[in-house]
Protein backbone atom coordinates (compact mmCIF):
# COMPACT_ATOMS: atom_id res chain seq x y z
CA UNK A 1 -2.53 -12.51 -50.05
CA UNK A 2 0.93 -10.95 -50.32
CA UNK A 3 2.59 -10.52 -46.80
CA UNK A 4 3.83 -7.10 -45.81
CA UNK A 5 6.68 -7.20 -43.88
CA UNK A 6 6.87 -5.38 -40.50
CA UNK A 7 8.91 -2.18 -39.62
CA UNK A 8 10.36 -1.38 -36.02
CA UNK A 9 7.83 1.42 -35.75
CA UNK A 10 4.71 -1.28 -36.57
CA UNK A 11 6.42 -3.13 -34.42
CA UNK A 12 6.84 -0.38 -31.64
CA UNK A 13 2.49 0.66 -32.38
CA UNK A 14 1.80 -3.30 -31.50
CA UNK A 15 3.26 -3.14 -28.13
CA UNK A 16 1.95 0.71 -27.33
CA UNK A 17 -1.46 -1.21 -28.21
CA UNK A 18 -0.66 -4.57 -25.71
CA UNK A 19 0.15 -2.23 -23.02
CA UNK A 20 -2.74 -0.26 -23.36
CA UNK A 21 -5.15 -3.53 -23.84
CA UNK A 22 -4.11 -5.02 -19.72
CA UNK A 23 -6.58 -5.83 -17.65
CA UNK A 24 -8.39 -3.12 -15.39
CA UNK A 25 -6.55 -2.69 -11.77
CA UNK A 26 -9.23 -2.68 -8.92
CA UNK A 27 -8.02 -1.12 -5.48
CA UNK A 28 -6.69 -3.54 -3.34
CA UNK A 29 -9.01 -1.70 -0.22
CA UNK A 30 -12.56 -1.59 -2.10
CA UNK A 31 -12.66 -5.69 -3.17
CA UNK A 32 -16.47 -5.52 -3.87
CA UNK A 33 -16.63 -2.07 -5.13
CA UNK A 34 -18.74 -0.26 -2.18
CA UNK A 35 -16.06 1.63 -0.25
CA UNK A 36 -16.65 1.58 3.53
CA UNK A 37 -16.58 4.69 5.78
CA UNK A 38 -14.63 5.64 7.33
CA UNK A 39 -11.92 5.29 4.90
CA UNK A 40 -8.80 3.90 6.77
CA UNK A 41 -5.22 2.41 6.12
CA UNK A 42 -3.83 0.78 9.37
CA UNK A 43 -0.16 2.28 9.40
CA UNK A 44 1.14 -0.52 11.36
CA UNK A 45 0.00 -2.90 8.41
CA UNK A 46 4.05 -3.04 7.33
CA UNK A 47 3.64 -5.47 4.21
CA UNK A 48 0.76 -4.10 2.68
CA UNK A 49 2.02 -0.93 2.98
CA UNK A 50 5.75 -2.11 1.42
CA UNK A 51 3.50 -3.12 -1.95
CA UNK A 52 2.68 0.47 -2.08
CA UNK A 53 6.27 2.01 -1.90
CA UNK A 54 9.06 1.11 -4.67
CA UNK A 55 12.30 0.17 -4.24
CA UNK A 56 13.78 3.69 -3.86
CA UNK A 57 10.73 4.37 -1.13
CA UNK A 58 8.83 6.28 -2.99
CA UNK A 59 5.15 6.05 -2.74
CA UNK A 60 3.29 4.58 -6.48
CA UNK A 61 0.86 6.05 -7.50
CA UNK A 62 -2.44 5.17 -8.35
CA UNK A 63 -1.76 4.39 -12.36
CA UNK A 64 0.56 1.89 -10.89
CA UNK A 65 -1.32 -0.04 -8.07
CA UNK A 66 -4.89 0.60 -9.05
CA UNK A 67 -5.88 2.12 -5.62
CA UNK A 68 -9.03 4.33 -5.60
CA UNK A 69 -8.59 8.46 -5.15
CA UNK A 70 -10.02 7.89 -1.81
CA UNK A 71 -7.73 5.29 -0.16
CA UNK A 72 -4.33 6.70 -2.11
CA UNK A 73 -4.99 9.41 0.38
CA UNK A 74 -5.39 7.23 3.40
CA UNK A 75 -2.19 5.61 2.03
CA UNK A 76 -0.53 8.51 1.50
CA UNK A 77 -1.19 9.15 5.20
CA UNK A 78 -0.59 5.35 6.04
CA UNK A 79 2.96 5.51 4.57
CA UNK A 80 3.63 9.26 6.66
CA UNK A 81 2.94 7.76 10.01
CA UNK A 82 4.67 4.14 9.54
CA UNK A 83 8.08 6.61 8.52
CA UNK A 84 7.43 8.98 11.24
CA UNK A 85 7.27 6.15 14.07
CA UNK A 86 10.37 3.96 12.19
CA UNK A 87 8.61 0.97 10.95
CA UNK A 88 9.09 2.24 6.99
CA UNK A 89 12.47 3.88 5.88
CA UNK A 90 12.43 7.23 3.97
CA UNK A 91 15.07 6.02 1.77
CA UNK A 92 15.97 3.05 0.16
CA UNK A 93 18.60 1.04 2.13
CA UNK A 94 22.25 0.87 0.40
């Protein structure tokens, strides 16, 4: 068995292939799978709704956080009100 030694780009196709391999994100709203009507995100709900922005306060999207079409609309919406009244900033604080 002779031992081939690795290049940076087999190196580089390894990791593309780890990253792609992580385990499936469920949505955070949905923990059993059925999702419940009416579809809702409380806008007053400050910390769960801080998981859902990044630093720079924009909203992730759902590659990032695993949320279902459904509820990263209600989040969407969620995030929109909590600015609107003050209890999220727009921008990131510096």
């Amino acid at each position: 068995m002779s031992r081939q030694s690795t290049t940076k780009a087999d190196i580089r196709k390894i990791r593309k292939k780890r990253a792609r391999l992580k385990r499936k994100m469920k949505c955070r709203f949905t923990p059993d799978g059925s999702i419940p009507r009416p579809v809702y995100v409380d806008y007053k709900d400050v910390k769960t709704l801080r998981q859902l922005v990044d630093r720079e306060g924009r909203i992730s999207p759902r590659r990032r956080t695993g949320t279902s079409a459904l509820y990263q609309r209600a989040v969407r919406q969620a995030i929109l009100r909590a600015r609107f009244i003050g209890l999220l900033p727009y921008v990131a604080d510096e």
